[in-house]
PDB file of N, CA and C in Angstrom:
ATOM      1  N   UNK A   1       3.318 -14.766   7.542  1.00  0.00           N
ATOM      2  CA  UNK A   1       4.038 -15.866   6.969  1.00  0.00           C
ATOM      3  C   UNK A   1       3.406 -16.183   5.606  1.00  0.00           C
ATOM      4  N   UNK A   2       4.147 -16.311   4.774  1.00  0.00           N
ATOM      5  CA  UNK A   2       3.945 -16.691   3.205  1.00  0.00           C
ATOM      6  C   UNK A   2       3.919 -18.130   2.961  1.00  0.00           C
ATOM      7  N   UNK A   3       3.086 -18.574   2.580  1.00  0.00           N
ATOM      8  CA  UNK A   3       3.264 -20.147   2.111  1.00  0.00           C
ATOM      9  C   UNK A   3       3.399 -20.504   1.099  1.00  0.00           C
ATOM     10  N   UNK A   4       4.944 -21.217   0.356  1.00  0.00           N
ATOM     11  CA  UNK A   4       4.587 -21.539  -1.063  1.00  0.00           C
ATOM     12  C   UNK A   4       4.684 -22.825  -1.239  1.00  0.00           C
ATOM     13  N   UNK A   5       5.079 -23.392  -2.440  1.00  0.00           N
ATOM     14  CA  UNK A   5       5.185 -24.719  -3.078  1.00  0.00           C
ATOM     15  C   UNK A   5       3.828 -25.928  -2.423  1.00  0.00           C
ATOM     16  N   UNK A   6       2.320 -25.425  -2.204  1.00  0.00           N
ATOM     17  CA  UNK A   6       1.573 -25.987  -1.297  1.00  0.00           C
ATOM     18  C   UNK A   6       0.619 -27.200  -2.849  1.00  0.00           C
ATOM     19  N   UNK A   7       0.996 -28.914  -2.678  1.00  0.00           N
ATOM     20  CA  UNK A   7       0.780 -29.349  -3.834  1.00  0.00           C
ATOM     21  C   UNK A   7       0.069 -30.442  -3.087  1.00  0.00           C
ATOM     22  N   UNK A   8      -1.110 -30.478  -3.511  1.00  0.00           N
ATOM     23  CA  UNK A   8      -2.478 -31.154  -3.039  1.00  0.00           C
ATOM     24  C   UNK A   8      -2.370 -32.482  -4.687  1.00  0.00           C
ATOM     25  N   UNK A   9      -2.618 -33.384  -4.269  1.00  0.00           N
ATOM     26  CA  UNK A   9      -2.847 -34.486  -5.564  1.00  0.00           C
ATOM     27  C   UNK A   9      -4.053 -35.237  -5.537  1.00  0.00           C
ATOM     28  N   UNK A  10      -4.855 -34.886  -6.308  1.00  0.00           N
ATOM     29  CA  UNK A  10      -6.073 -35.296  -6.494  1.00  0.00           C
ATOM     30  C   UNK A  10      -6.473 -36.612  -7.581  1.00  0.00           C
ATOM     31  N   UNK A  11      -7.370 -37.405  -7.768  1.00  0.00           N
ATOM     32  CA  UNK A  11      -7.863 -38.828  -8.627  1.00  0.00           C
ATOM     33  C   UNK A  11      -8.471 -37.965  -9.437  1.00  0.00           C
ATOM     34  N   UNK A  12      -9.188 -38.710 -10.510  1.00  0.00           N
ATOM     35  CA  UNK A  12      -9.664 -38.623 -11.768  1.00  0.00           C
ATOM     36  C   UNK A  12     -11.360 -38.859 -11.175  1.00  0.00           C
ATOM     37  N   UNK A  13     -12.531 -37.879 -10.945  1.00  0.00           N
ATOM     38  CA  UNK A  13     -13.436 -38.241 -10.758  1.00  0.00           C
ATOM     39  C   UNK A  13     -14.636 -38.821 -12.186  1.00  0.00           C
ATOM     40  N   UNK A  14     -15.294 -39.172 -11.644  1.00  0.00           N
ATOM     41  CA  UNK A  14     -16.077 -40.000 -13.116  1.00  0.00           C
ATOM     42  C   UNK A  14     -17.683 -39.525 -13.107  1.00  0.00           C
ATOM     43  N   UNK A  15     -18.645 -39.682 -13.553  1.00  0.00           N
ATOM     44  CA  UNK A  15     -20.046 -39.328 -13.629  1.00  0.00           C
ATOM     45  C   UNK A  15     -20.771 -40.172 -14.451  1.00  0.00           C
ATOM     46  N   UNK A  16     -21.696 -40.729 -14.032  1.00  0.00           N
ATOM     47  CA  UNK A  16     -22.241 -41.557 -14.701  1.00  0.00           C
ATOM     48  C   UNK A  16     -23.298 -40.593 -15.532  1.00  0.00           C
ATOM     49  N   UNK A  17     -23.777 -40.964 -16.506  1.00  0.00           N
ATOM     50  CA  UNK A  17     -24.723 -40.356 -17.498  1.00  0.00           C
ATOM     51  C   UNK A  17     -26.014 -39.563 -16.757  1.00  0.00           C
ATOM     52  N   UNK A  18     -26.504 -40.061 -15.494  1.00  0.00           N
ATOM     53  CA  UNK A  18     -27.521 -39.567 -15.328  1.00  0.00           C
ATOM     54  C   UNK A  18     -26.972 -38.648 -14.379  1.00  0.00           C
ATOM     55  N   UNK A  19     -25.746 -38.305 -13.929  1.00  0.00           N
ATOM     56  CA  UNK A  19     -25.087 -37.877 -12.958  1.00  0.00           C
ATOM     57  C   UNK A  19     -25.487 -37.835 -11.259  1.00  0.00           C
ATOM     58  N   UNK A  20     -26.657 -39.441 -11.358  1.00  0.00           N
ATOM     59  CA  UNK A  20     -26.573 -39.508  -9.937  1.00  0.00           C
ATOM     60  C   UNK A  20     -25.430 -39.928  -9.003  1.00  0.00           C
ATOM     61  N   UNK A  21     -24.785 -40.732  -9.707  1.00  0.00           N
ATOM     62  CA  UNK A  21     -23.914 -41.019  -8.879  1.00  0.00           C
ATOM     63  C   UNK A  21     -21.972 -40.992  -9.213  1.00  0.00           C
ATOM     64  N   UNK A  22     -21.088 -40.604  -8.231  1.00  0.00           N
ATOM     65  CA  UNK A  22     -19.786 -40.190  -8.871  1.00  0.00           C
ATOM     66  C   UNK A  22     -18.798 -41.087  -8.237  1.00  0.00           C
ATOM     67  N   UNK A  23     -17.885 -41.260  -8.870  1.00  0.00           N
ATOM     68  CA  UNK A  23     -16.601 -42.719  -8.325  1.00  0.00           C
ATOM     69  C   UNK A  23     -15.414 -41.631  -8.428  1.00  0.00           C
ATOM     70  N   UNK A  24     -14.766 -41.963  -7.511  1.00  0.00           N
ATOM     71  CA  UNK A  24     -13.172 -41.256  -7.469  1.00  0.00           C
ATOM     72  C   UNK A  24     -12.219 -42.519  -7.848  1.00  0.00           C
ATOM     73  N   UNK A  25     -11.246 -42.404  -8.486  1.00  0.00           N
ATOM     74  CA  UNK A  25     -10.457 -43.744  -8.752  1.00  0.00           C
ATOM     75  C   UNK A  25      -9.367 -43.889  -7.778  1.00  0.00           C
ATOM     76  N   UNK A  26      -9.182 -42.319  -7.271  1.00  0.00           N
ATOM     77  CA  UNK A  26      -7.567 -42.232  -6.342  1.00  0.00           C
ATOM     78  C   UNK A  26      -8.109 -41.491  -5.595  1.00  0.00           C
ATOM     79  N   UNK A  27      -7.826 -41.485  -4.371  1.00  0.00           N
ATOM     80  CA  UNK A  27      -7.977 -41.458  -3.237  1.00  0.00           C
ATOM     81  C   UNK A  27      -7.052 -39.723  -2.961  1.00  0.00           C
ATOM     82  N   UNK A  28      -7.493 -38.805  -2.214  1.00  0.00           N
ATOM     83  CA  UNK A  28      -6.878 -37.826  -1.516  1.00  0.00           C
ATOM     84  C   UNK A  28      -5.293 -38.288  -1.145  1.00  0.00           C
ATOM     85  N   UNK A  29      -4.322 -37.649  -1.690  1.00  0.00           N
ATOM     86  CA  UNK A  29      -3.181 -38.575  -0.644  1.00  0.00           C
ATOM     87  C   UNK A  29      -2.528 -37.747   0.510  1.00  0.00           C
ATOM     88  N   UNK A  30      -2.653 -36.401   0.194  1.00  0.00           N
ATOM     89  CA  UNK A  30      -2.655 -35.323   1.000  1.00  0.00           C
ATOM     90  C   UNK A  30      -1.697 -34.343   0.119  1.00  0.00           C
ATOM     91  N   UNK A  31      -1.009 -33.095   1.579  1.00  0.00           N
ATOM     92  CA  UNK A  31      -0.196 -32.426   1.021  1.00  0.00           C
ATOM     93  C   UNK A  31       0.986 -33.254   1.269  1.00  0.00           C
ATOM     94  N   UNK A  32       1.668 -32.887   0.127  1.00  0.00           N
ATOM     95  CA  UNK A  32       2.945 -33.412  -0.275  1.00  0.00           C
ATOM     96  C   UNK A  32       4.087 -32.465   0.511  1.00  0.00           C
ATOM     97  N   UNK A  33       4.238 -31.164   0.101  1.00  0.00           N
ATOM     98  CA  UNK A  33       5.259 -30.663   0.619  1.00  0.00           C
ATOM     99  C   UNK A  33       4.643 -28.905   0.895  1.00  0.00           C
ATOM    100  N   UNK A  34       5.341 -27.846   2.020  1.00  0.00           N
ATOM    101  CA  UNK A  34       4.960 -26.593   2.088  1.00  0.00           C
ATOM    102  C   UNK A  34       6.468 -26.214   2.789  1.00  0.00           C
ATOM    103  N   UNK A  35       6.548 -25.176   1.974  1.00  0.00           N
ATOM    104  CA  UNK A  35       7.732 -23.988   2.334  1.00  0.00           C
ATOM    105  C   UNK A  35       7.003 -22.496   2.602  1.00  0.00           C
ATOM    106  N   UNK A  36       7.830 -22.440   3.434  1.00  0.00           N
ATOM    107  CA  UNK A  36       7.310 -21.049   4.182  1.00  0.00           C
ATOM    108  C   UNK A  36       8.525 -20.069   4.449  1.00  0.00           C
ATOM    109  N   UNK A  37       8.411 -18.768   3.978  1.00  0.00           N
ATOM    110  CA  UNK A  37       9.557 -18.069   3.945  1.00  0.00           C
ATOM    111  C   UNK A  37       9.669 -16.984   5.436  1.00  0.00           C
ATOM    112  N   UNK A  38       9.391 -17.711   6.153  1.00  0.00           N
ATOM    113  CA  UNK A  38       9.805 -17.464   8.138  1.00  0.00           C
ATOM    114  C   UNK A  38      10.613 -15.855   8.158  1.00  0.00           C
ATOM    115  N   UNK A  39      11.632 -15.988   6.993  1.00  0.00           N
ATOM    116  CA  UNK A  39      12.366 -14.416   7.305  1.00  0.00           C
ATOM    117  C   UNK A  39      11.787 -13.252   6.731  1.00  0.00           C
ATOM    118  N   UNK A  40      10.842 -13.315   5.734  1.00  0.00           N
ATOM    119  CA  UNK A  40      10.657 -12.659   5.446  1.00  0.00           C
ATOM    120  C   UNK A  40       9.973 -10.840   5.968  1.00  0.00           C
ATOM    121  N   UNK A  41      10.922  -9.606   5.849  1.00  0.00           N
ATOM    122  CA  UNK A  41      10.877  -8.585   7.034  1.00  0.00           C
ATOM    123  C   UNK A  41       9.723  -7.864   6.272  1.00  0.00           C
ATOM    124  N   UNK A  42       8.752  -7.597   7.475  1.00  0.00           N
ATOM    125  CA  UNK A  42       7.660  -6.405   7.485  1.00  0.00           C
ATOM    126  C   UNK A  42       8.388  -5.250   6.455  1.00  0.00           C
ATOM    127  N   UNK A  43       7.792  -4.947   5.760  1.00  0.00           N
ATOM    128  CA  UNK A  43       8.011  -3.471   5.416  1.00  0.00           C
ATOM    129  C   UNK A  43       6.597  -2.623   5.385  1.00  0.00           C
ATOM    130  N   UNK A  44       6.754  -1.669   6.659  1.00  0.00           N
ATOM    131  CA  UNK A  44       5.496  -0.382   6.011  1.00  0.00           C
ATOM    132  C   UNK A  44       5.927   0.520   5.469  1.00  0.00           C
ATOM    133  N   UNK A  45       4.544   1.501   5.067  1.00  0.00           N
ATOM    134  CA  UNK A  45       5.057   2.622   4.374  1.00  0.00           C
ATOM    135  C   UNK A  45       3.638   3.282   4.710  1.00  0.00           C
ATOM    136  N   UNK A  46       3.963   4.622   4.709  1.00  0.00           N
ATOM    137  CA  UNK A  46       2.436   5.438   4.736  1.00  0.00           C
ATOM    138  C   UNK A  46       2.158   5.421   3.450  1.00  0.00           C
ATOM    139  N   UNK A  47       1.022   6.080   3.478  1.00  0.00           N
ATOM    140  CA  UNK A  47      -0.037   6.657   2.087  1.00  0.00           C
ATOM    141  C   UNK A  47       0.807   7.074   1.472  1.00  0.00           C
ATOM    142  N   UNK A  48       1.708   7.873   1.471  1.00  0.00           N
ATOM    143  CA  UNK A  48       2.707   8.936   0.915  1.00  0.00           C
ATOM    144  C   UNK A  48       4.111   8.568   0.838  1.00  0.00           C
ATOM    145  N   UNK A  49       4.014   7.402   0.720  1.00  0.00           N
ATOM    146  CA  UNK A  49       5.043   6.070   0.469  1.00  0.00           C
ATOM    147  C   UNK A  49       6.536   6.341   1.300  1.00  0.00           C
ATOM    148  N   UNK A  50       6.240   7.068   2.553  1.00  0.00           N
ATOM    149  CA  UNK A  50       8.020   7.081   3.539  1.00  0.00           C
ATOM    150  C   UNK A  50       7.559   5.730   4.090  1.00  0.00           C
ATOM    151  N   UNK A  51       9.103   5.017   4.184  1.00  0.00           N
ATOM    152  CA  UNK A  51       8.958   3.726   4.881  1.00  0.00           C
ATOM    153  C   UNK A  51       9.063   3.839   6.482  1.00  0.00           C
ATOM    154  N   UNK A  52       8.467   3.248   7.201  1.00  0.00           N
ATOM    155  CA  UNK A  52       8.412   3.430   8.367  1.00  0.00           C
ATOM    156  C   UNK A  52       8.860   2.038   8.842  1.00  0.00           C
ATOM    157  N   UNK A  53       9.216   1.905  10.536  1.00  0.00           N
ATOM    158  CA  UNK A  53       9.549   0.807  10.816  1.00  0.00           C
ATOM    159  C   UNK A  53       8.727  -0.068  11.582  1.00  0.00           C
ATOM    160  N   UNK A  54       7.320   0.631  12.146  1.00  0.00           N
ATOM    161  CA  UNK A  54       6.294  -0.088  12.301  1.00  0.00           C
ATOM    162  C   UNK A  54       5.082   1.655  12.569  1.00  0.00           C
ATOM    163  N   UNK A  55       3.990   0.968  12.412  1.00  0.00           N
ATOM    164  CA  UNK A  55       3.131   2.033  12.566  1.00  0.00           C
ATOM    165  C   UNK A  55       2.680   2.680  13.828  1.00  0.00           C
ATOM    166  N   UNK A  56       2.776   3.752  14.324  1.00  0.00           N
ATOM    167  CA  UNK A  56       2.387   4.582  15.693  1.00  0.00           C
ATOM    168  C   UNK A  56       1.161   5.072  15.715  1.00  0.00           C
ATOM    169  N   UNK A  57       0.649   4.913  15.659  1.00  0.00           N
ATOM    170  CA  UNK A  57      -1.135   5.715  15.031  1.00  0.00           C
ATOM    171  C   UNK A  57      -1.571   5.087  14.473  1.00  0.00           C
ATOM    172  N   UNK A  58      -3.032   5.219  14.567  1.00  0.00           N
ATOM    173  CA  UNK A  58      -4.165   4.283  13.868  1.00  0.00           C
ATOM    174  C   UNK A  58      -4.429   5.108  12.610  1.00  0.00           C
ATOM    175  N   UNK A  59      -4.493   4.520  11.306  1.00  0.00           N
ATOM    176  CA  UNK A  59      -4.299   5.078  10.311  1.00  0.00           C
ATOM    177  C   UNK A  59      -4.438   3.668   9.123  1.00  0.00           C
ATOM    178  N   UNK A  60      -4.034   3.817   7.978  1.00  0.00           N
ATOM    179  CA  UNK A  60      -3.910   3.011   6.924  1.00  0.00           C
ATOM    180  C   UNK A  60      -2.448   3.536   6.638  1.00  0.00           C
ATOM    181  N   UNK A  61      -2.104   1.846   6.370  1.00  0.00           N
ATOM    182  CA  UNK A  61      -0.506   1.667   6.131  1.00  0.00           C
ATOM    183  C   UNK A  61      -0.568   0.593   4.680  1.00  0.00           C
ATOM    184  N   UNK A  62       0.404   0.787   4.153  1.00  0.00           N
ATOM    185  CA  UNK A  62       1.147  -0.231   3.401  1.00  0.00           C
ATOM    186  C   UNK A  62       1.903  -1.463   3.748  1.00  0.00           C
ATOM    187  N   UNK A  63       1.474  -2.700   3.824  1.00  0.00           N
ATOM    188  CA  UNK A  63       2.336  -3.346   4.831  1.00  0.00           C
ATOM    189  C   UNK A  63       2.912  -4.565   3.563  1.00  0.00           C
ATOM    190  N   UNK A  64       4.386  -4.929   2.963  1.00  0.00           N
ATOM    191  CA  UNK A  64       4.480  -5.803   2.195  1.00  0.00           C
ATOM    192  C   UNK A  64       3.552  -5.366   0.975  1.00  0.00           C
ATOM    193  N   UNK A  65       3.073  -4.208   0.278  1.00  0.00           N
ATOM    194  CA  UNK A  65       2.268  -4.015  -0.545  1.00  0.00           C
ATOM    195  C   UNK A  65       0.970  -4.442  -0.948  1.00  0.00           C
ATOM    196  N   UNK A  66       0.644  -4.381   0.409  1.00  0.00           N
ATOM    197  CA  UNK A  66      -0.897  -5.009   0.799  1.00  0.00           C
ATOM    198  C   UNK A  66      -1.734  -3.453   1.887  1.00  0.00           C
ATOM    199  N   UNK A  67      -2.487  -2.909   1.419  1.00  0.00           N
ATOM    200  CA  UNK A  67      -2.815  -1.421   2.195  1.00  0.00           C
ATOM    201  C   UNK A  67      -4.358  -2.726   3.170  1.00  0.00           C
ATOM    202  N   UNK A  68      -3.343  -1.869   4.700  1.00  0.00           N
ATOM    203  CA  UNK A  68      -4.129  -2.329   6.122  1.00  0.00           C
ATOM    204  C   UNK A  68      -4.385  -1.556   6.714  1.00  0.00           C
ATOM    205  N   UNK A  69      -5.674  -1.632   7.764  1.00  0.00           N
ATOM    206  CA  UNK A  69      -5.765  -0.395   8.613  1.00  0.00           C
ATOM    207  C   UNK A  69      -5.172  -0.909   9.869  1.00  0.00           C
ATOM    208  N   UNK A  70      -4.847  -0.182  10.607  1.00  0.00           N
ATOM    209  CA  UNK A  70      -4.343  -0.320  11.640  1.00  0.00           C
ATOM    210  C   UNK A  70      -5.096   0.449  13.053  1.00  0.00           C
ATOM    211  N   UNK A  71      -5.386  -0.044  13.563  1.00  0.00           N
ATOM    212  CA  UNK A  71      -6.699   0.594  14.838  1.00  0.00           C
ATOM    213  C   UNK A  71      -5.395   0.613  16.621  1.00  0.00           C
ATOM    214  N   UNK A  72      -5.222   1.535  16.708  1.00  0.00           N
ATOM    215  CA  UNK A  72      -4.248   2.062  18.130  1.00  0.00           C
ATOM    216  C   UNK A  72      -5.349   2.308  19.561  1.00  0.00           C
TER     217      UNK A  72
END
């Protein structure tokens, strides 16, 4: 699963001169919003780029254009 639009909002932190001590003005408010693209379909491929429809053998695959090993 892919996660996008993930938007964290953070305060303005401050430092005092001797930098012992630090003030936040705003507070954490959290995450705001996350989309996740749920359909998105597996694609492998071997080394030798045929697409396959899932891997049978332990080997290194291409999965979504990310190279994984795969242990059978």
């Amino acid at each position: 699963m892919v996660s996008k639009g993930l938007k964290v909002e953070f305060g303005t932190i401050s430092q005092t001169a001797n930098a012992k001590s630090n003030t936040i003005d705003k507070a954490v408010t959290g995450i705001v919003e996350v989309q996740s693209d749920a359909s998105v379909e597996e694609k492998w491929y071997t080394l030798s780029g045929v697409r396959i429809k899932a891997p049978t053998q332990s080997g290194i695959y291409i999965l979504n254009g990310k190279k994984v090993s795969v242990k059978k």
